[in-house]
C-alpha atoms as a PDB file:
ATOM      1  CA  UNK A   1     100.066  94.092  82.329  1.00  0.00           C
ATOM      2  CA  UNK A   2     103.465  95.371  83.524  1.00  0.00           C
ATOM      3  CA  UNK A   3     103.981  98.417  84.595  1.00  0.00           C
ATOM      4  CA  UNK A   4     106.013  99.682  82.160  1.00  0.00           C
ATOM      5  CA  UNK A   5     103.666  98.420  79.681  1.00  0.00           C
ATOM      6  CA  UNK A   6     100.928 100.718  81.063  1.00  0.00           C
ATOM      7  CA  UNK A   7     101.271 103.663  78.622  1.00  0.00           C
ATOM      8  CA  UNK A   8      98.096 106.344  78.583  1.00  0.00           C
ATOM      9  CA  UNK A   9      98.617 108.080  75.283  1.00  0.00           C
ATOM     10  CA  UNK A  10      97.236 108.122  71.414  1.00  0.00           C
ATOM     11  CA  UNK A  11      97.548 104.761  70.072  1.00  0.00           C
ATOM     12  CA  UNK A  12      97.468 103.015  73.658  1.00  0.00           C
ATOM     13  CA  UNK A  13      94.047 101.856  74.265  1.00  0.00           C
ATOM     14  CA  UNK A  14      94.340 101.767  77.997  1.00  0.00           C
ATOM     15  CA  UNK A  15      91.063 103.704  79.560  1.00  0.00           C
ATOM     16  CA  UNK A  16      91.904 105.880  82.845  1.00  0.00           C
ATOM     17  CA  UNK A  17      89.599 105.950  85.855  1.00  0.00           C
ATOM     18  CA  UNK A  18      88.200 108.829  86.106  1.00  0.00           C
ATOM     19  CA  UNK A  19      89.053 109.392  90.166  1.00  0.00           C
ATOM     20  CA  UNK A  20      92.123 107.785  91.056  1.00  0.00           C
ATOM     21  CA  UNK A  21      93.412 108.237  94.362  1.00  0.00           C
ATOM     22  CA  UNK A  22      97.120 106.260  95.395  1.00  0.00           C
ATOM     23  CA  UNK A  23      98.415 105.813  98.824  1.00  0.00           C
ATOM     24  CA  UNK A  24      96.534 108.809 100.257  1.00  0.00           C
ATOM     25  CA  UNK A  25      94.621 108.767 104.239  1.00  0.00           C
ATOM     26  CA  UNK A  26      91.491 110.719 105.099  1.00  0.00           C
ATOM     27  CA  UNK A  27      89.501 110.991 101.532  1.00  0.00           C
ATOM     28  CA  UNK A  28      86.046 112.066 101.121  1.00  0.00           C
ATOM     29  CA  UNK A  29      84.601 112.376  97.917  1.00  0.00           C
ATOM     30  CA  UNK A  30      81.016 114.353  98.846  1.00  0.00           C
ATOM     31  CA  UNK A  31      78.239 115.730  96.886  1.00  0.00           C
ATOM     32  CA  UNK A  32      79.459 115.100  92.885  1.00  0.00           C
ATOM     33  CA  UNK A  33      77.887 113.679  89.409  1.00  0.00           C
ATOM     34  CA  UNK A  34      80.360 111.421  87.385  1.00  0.00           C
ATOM     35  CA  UNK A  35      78.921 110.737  83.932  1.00  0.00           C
ATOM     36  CA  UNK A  36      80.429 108.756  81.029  1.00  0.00           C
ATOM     37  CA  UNK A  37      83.663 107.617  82.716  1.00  0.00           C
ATOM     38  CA  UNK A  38      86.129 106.033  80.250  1.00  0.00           C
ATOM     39  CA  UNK A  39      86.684 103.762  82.999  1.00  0.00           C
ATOM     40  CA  UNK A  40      86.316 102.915  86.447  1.00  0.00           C
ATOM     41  CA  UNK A  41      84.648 106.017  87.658  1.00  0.00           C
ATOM     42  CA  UNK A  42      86.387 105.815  91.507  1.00  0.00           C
ATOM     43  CA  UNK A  43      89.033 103.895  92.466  1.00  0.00           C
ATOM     44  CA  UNK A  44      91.188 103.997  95.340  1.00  0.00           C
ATOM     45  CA  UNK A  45      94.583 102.012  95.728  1.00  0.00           C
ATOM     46  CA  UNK A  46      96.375 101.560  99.195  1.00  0.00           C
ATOM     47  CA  UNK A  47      94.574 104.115 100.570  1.00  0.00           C
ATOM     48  CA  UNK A  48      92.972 104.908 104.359  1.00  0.00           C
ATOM     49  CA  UNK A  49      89.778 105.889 105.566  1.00  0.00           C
ATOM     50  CA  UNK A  50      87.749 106.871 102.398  1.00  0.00           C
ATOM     51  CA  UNK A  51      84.323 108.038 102.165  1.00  0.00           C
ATOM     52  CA  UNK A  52      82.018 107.975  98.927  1.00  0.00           C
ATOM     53  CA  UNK A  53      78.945 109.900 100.098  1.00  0.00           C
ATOM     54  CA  UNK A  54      76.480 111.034  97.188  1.00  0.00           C
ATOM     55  CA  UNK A  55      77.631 110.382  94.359  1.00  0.00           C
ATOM     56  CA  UNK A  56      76.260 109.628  91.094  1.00  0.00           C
ATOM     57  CA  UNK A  57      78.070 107.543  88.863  1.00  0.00           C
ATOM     58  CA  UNK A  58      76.424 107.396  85.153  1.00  0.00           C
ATOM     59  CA  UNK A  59      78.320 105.390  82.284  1.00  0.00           C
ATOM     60  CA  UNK A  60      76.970 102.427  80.183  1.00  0.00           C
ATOM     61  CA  UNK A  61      80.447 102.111  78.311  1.00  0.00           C
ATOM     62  CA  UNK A  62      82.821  98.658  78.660  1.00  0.00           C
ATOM     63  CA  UNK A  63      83.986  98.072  81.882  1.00  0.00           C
ATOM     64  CA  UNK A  64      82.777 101.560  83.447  1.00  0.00           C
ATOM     65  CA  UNK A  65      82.451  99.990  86.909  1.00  0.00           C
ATOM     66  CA  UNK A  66      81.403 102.502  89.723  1.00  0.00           C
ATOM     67  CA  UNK A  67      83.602 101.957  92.611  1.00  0.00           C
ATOM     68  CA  UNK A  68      86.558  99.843  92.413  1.00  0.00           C
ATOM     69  CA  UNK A  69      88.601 100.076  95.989  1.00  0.00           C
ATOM     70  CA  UNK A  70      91.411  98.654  95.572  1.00  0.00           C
ATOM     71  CA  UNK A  71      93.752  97.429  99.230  1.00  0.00           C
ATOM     72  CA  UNK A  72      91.748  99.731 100.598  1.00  0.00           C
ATOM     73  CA  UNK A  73      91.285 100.003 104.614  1.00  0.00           C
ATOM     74  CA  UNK A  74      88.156 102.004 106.243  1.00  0.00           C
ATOM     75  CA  UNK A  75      85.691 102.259 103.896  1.00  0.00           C
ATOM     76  CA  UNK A  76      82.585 103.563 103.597  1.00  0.00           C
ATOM     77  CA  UNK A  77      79.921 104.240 100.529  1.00  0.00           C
ATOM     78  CA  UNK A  78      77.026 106.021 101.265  1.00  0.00           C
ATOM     79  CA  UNK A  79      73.864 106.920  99.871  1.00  0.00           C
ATOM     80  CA  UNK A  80      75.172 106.639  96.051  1.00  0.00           C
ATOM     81  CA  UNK A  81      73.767 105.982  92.506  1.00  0.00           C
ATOM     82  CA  UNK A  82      75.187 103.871  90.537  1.00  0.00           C
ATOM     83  CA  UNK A  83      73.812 103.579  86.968  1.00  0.00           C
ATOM     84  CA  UNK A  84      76.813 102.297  85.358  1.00  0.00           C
ATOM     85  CA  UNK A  85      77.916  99.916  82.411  1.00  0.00           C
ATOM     86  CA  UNK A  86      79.771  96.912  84.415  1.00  0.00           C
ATOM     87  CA  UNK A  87      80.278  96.334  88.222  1.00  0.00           C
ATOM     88  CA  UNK A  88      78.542  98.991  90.328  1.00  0.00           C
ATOM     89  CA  UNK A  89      80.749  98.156  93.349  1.00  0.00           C
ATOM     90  CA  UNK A  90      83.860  95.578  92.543  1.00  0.00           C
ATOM     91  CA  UNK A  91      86.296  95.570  95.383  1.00  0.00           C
ATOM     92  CA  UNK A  92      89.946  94.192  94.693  1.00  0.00           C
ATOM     93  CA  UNK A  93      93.079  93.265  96.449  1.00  0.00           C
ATOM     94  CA  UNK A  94      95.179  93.998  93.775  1.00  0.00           C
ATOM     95  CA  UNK A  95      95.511  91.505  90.804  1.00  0.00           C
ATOM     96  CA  UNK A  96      98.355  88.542  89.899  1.00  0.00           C
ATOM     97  CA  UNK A  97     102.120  88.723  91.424  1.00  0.00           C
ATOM     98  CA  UNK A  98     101.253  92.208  92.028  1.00  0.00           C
ATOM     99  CA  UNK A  99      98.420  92.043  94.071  1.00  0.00           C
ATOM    100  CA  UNK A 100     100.378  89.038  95.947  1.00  0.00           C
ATOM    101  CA  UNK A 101     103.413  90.807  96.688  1.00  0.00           C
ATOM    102  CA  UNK A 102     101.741  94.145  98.117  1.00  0.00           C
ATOM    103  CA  UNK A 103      99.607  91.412 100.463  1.00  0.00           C
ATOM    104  CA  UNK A 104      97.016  93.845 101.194  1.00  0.00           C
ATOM    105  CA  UNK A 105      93.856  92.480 101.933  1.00  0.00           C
ATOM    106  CA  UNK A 106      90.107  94.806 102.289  1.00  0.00           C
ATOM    107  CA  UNK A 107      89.543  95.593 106.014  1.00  0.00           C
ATOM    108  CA  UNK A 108      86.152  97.015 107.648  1.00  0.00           C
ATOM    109  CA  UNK A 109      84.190  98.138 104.622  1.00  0.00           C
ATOM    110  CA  UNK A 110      80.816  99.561 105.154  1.00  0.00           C
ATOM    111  CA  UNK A 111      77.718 100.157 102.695  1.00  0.00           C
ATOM    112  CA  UNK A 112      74.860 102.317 104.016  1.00  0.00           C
ATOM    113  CA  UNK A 113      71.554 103.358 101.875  1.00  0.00           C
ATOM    114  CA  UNK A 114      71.304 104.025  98.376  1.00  0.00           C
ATOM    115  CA  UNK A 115      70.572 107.228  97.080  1.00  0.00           C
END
């Protein structure tokens, strides 16, 4: 969908993640309990160095996918739940021209225990 097509408000239909960070270095997302996500529950796009380290992710709605890292670099997901509706982890590139023309690819991505 374009981006000027991508409209969150009444009438829209367009589900936000829940955790969204963009372009950011150095995240850790520690210790929290996401339940009934309209969406994705995390996802990450163009970001650095991010660490998912026990969470819970509950949702059994469409699409409610627990981690979808998006051109992300230096990953890691550790000791999680997932317990979600769709994809527990679905890692992207970015999708169509879009995903072509930003030409960033997953680097060194690491998954470690379950909860």
């Amino acid at each position: 969908m374009p981006v000027a097509k991508r409209v969150f408000a009444d009438g829209a239909y367009l589900r936000p993640p829940t955790i969204s960070p963009y372009g950011c270095e150095n995240i850790l997302i520690e210790g929290v309990r996401i339940v009934r996500s309209p969406f994705w529950h995390i996802h990450p796009v163009l970001c650095v160095n991010v660490t998912v380290r026990r969470v819970a992710m509950e949702g059994n709605g469409p699409n409610t996918d627990g981690r979808n890292p998006e051109s992300t670099r230096l990953m890691l997901i550790d000791k999680c739940l997932f317990d979600t509706g769709n994809d527990c982890i679905a890692v992207d590139s970015g999708r169509n021209n879009e995903g072509r023309a930003w030409c960033h690819c997953h680097r060194q991505r690491h998954l470690r225990r379950r909860a």
